[in-house]
C-alpha atoms as a PDB file:
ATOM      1  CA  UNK A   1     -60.910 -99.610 -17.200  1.00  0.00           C
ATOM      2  CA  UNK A   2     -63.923 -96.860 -16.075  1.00  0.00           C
ATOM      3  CA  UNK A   3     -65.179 -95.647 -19.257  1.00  0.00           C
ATOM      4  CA  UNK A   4     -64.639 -91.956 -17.694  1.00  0.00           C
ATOM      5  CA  UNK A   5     -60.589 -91.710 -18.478  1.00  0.00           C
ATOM      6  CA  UNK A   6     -59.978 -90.228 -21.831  1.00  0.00           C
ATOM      7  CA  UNK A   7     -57.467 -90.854 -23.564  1.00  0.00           C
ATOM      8  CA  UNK A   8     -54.272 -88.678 -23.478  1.00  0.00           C
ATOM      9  CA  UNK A   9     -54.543 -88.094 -27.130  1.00  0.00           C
ATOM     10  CA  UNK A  10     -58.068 -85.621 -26.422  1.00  0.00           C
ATOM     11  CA  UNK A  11     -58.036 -82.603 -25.650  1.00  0.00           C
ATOM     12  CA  UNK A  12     -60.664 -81.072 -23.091  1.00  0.00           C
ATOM     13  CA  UNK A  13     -64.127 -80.582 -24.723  1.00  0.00           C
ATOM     14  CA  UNK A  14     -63.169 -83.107 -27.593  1.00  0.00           C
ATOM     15  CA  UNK A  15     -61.241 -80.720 -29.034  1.00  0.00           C
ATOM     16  CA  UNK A  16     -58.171 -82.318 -30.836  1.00  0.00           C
ATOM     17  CA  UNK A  17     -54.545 -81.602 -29.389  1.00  0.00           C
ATOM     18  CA  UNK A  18     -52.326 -79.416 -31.329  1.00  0.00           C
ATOM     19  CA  UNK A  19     -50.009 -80.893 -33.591  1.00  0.00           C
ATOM     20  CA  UNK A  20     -46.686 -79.707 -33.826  1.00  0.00           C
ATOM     21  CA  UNK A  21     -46.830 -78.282 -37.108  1.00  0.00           C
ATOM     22  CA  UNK A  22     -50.321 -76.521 -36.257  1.00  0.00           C
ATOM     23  CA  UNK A  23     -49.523 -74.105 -33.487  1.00  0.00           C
ATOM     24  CA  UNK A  24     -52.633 -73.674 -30.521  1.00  0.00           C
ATOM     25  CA  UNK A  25     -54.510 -70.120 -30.651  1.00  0.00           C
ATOM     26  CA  UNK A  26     -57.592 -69.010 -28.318  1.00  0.00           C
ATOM     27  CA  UNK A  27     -60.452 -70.445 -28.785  1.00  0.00           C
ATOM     28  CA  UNK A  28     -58.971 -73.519 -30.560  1.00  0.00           C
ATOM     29  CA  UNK A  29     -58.585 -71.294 -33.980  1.00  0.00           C
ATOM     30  CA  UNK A  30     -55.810 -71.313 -36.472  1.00  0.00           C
ATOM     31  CA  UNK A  31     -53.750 -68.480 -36.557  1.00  0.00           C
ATOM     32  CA  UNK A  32     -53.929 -68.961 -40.722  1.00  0.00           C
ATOM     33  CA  UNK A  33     -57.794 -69.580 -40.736  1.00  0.00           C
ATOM     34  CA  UNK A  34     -58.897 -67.178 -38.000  1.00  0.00           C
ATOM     35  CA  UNK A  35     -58.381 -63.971 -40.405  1.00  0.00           C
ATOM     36  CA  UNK A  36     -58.192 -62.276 -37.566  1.00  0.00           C
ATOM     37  CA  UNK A  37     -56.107 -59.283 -36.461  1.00  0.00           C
ATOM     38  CA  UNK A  38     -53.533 -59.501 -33.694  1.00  0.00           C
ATOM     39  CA  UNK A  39     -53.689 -57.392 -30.688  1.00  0.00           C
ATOM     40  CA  UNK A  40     -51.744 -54.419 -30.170  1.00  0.00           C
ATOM     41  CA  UNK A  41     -49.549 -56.620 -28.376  1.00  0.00           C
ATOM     42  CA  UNK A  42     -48.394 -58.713 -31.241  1.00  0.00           C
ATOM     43  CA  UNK A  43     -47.933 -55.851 -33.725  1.00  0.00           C
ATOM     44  CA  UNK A  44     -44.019 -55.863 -34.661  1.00  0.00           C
ATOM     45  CA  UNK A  45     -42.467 -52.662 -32.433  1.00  0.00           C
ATOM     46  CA  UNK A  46     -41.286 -50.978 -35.512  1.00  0.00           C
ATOM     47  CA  UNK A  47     -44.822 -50.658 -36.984  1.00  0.00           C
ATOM     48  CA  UNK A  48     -45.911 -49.128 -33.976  1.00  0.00           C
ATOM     49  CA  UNK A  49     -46.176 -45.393 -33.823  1.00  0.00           C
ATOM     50  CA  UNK A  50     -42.845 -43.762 -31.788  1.00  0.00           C
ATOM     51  CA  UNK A  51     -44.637 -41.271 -29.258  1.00  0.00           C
ATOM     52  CA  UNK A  52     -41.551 -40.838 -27.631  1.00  0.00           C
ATOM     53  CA  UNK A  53     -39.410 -39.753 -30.571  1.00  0.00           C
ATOM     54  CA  UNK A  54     -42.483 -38.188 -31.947  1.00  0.00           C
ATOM     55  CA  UNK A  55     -42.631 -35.887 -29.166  1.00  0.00           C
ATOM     56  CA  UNK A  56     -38.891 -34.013 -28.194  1.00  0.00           C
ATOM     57  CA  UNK A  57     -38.742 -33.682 -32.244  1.00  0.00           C
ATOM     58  CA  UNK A  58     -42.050 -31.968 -32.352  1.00  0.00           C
ATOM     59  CA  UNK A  59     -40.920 -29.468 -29.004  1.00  0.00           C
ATOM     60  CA  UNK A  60     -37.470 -29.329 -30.053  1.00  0.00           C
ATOM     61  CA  UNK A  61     -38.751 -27.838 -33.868  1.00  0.00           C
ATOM     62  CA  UNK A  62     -41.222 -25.330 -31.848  1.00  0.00           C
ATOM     63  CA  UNK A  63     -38.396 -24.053 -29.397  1.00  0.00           C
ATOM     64  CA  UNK A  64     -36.648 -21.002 -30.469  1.00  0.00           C
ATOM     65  CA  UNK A  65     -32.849 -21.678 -30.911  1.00  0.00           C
ATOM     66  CA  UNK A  66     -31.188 -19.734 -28.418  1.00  0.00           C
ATOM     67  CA  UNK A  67     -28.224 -17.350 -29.611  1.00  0.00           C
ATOM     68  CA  UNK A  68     -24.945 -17.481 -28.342  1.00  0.00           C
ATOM     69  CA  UNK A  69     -23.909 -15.741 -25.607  1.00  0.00           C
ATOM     70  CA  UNK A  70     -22.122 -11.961 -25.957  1.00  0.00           C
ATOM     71  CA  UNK A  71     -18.833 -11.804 -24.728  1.00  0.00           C
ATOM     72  CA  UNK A  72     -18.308  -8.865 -22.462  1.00  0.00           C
ATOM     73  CA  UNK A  73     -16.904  -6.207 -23.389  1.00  0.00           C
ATOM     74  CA  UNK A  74     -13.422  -5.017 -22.569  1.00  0.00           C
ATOM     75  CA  UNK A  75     -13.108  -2.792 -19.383  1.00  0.00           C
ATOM     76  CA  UNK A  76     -11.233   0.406 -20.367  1.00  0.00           C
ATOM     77  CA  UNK A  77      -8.419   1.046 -18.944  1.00  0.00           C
ATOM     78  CA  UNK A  78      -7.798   4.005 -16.682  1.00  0.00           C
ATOM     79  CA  UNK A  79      -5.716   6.841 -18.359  1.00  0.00           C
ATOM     80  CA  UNK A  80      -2.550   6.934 -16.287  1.00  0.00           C
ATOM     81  CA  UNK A  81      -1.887  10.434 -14.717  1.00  0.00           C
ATOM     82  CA  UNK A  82       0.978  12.875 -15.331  1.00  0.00           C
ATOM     83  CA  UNK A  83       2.752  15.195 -13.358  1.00  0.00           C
ATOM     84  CA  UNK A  84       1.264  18.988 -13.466  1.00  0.00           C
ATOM     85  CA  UNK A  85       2.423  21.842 -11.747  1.00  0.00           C
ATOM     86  CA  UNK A  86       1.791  22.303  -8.491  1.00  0.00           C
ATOM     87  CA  UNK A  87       0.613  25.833  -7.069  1.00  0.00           C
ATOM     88  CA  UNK A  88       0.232  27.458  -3.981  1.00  0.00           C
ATOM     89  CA  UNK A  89       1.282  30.650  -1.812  1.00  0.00           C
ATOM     90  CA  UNK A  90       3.998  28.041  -0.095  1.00  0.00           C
ATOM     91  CA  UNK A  91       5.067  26.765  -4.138  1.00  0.00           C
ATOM     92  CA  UNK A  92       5.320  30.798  -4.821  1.00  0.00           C
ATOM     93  CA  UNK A  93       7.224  31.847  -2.278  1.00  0.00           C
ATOM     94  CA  UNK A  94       9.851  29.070  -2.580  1.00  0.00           C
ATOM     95  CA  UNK A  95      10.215  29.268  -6.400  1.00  0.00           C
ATOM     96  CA  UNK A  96      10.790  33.436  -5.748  1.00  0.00           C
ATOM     97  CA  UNK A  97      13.643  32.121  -3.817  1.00  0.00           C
ATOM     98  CA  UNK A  98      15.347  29.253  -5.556  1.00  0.00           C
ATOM     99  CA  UNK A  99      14.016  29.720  -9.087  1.00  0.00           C
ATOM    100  CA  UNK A 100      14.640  26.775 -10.883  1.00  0.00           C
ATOM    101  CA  UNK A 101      16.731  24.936  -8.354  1.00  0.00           C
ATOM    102  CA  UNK A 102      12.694  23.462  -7.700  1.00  0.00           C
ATOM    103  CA  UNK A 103      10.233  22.353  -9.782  1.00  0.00           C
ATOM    104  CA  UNK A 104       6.726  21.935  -8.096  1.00  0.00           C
ATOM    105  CA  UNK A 105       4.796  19.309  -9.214  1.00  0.00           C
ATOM    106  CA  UNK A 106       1.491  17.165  -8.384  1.00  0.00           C
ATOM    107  CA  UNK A 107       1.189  13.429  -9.083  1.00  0.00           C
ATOM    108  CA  UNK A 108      -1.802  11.198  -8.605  1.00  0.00           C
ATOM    109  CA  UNK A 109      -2.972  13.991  -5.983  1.00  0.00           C
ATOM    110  CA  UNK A 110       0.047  13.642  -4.073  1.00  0.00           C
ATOM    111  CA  UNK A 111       2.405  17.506  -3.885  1.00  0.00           C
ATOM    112  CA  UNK A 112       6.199  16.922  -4.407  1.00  0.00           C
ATOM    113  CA  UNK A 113       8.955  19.371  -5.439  1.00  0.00           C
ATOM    114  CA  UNK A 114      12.189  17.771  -7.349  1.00  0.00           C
ATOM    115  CA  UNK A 115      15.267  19.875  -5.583  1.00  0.00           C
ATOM    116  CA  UNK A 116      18.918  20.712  -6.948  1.00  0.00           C
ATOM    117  CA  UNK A 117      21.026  18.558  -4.289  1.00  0.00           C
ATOM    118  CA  UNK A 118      23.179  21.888  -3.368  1.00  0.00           C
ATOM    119  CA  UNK A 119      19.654  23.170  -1.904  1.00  0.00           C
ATOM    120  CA  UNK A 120      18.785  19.941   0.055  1.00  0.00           C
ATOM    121  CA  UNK A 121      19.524  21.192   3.614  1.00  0.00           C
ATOM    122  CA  UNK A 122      18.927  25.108   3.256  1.00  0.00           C
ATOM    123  CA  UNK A 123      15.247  23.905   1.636  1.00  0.00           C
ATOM    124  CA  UNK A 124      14.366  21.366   4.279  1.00  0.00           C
ATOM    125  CA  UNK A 125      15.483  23.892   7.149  1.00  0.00           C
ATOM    126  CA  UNK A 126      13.231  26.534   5.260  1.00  0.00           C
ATOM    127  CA  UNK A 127      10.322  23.646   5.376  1.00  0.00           C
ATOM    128  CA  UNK A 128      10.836  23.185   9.023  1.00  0.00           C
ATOM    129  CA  UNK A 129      11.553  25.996  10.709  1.00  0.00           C
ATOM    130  CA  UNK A 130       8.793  28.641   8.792  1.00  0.00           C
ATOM    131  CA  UNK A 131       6.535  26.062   6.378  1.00  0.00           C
ATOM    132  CA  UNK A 132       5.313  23.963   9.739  1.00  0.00           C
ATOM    133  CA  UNK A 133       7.004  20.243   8.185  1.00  0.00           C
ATOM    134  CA  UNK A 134       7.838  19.363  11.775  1.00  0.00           C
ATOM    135  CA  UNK A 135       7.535  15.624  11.127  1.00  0.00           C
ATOM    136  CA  UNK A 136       9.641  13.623   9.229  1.00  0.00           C
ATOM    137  CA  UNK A 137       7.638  10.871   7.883  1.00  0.00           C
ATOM    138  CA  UNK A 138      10.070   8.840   6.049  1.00  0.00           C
ATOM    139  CA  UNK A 139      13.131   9.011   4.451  1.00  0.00           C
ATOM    140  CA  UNK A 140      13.631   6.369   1.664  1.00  0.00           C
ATOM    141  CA  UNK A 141      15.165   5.704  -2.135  1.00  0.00           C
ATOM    142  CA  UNK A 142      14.639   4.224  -5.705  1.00  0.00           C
ATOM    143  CA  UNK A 143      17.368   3.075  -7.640  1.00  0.00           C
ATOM    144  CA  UNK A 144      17.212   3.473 -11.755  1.00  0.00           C
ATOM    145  CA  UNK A 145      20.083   1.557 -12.534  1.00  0.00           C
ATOM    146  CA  UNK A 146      20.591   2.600 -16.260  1.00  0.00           C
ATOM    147  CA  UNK A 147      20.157   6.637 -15.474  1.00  0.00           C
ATOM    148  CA  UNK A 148      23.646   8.656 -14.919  1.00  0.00           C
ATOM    149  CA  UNK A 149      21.762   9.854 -11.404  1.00  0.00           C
ATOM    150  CA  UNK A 150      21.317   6.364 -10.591  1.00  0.00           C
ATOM    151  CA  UNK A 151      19.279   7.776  -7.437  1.00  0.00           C
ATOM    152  CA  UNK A 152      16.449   9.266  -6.198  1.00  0.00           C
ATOM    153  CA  UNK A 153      16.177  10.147  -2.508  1.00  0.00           C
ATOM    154  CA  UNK A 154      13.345  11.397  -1.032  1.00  0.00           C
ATOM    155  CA  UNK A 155      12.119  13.257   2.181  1.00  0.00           C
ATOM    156  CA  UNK A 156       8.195  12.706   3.036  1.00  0.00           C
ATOM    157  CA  UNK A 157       7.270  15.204   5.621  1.00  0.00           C
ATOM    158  CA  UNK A 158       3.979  16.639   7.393  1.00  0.00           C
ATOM    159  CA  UNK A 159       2.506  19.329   8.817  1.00  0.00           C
ATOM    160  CA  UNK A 160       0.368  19.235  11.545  1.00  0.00           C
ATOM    161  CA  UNK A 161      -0.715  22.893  12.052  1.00  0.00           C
ATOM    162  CA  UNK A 162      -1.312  22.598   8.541  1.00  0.00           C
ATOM    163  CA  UNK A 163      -2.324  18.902   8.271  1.00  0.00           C
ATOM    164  CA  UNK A 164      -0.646  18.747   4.980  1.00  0.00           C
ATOM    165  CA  UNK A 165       1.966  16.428   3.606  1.00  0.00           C
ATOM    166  CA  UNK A 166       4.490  16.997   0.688  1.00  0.00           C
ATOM    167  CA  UNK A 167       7.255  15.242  -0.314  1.00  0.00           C
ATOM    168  CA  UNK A 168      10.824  16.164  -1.649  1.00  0.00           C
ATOM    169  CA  UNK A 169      13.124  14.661  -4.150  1.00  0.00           C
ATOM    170  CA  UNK A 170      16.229  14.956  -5.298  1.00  0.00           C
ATOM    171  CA  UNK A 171      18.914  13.331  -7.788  1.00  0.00           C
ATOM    172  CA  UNK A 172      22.106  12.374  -7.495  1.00  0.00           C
ATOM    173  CA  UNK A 173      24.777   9.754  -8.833  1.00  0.00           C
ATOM    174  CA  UNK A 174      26.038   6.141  -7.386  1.00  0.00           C
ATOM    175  CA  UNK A 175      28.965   6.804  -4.722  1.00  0.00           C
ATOM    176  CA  UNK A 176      27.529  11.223  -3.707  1.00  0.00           C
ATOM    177  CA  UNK A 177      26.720  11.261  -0.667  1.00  0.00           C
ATOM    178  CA  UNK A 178      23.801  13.984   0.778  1.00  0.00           C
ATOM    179  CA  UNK A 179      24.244  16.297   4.226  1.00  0.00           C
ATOM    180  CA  UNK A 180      22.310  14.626   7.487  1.00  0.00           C
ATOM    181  CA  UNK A 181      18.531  15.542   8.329  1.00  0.00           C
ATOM    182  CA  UNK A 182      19.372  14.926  11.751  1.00  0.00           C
ATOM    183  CA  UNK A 183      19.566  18.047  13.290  1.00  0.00           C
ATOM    184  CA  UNK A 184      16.590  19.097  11.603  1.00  0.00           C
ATOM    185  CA  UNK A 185      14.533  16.272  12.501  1.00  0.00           C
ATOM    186  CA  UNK A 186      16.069  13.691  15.195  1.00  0.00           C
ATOM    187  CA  UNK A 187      13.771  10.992  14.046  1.00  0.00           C
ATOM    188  CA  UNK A 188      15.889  11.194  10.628  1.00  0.00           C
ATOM    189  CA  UNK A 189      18.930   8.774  12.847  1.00  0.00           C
ATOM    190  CA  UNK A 190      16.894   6.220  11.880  1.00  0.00           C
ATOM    191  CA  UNK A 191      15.914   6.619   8.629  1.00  0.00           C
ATOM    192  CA  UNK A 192      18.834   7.931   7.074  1.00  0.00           C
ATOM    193  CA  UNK A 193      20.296   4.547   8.748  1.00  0.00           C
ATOM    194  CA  UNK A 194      17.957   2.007   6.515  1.00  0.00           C
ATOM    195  CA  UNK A 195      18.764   4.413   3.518  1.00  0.00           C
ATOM    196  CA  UNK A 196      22.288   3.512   3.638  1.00  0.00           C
ATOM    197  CA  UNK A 197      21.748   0.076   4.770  1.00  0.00           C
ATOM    198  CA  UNK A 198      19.640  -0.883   2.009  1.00  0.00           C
ATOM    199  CA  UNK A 199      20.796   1.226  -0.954  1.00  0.00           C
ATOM    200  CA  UNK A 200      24.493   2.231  -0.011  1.00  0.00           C
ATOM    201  CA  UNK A 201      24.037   5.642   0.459  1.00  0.00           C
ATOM    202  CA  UNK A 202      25.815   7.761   2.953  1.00  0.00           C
ATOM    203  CA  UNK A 203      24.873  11.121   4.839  1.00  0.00           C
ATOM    204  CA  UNK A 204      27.090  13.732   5.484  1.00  0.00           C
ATOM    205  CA  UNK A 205      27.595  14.350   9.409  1.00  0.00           C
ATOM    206  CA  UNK A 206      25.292  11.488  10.833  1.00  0.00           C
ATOM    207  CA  UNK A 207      26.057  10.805  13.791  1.00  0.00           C
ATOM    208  CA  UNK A 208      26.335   7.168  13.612  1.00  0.00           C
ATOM    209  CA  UNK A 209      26.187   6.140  10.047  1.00  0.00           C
ATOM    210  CA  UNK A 210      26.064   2.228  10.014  1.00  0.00           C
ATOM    211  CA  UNK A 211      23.392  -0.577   9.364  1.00  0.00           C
ATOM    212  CA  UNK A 212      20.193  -0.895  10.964  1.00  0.00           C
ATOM    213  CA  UNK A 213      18.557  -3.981   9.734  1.00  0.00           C
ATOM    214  CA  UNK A 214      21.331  -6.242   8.579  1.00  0.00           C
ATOM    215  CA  UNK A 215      24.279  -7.629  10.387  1.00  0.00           C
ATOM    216  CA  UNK A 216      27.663  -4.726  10.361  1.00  0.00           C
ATOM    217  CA  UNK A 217      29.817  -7.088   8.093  1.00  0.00           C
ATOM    218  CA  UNK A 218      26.804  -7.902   5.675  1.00  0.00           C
ATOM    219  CA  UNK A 219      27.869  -7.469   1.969  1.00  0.00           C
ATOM    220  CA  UNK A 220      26.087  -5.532  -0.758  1.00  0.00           C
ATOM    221  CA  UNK A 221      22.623  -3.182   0.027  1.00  0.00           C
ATOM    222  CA  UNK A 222      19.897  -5.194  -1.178  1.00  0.00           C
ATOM    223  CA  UNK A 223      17.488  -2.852  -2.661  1.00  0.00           C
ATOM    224  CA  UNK A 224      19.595  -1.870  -5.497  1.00  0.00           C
ATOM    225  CA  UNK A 225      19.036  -3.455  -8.697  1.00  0.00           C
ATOM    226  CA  UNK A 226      22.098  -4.663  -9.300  1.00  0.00           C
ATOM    227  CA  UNK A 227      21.762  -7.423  -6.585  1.00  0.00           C
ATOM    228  CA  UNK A 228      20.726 -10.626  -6.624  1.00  0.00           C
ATOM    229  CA  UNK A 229      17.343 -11.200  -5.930  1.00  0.00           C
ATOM    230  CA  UNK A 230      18.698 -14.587  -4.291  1.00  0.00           C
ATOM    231  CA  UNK A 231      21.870 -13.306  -3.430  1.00  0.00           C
ATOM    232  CA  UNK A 232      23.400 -13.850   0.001  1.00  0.00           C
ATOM    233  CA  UNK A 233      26.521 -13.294   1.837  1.00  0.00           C
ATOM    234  CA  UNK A 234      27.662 -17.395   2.322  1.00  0.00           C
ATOM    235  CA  UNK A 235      31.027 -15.997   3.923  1.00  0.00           C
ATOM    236  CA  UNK A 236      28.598 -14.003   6.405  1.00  0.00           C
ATOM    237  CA  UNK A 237      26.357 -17.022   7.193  1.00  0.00           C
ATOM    238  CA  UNK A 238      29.205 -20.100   7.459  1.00  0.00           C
ATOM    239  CA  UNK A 239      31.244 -17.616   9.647  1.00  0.00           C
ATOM    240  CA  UNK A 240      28.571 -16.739  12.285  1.00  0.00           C
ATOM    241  CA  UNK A 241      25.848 -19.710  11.604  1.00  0.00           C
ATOM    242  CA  UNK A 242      28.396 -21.762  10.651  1.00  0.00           C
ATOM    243  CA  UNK A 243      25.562 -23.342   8.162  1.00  0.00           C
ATOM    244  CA  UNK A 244      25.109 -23.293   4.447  1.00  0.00           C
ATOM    245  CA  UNK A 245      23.052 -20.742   2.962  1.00  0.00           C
ATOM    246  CA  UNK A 246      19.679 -21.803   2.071  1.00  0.00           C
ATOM    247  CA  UNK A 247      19.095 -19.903  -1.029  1.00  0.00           C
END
């Protein structure tokens, strides 16, 4: 055998091999006998300093604590308005004639008088023929079911030499029935027609006084208050649909 081939029990450089119970360093040393220290890489992590949680502590200390938000305050509410009197040369001249069978009055900005219902047609012929109310805007109603004059009908009109518009009002109780605008203003038909269609009230001398928007044997006028808000005539629709109502 060449006298070149060490044997397996050498290390290289002569150095002995490791036993088992005597761990290898560098450099051949003893971790025991070297006395030295261990690199930063050794040292346990919780000896080493925590920049990281250092750090956001340190900021978060500095940092002003930010107060809570203010809630907003309340928007006030708008005072709702109230009916004042309403003056004018027309108001003047009207109220010298009827007294209190009118009371002029001004809501929101908007000119109404409330009328006795004997003075209905004398006042709106007086409006049209010698005020200038030759249009007959609209004719409609609002039921107040618990009020002895259940009704309110009213009468918006306009003047167009004057380019005003007023409206009237009057009162009256569930089943009286008011004289016809027609021959005052013949656009009235009409509107006198959806009056009694939809709230069951009748005028005096119309000249055809039946429905306008819902079929002639419809039941019931459904802007009162007293009907059903899903109320339908089922004898109406089975007999001339010959369906079910829906509702």
């Amino acid at each position: 055998m060449p006298d070149e081939i060490k044997s397996p029990s050498a290390s290289p450089a002569g150095e002995p091999k490791p036993t088992a119970d005597q761990p290898a360093v560098s450099g051949g040393v003893k971790a025991a006998d070297s006395g030295s220290v261990p690199s930063d890489s050794t040292v346990p992590a919780a000896n080493a300093p925590s920049a990281k949680s250092e750090v956001p502590a340190k900021a978060a200390s500095a940092a002003p604590a930010t107060p809570p938000a203010a809630k907003p305050a309340a928007a006030a509410k708008a005072p709702v308005p109230t009916p004042v009197a309403w003056n004018s040369p027309m108001v003047a001249k009207l109220t010298s004639s009827y007294g209190s069978g009118i009371e002029p009055l001004t809501y929101a900005g908007q000119n109404y008088m409330v009328v006795d219902r004997s003075l209905i047609p004398e006042l709106l012929q007086v409006l049209r023929n010698e005020e200038g109310f030759d249009y007959c805007v609209d004719i409609t109603a609002v039921h107040y079911l618990q009020r002895e004059k259940q009704f309110d009908v009213i009468w918006v009109l306009y003047s167009f030499a004057r380019n005003e518009r007023i409206r009237v009002k009057t009162q009256i109780r569930d089943g009286e029935t008011l004289p016809t605008s027609v021959p005052i203003w013949t656009g009235a038909n009409w509107l006198e027609r959806e009056v009694y269609d939809m709230f069951g009230i009748k005028f005096d001398g119309h000249p055809d006084m039946k429905r306008i928007l819902l079929p002639d044997g419809w039941k019931g006028h459904p802007l009162r208050k007293d009907y059903g808000i899903l109320q339908q005539d089922n004898e109406w629709v089975q007999i001339n649909l010959g369906i079910e109502s829906g509702q």
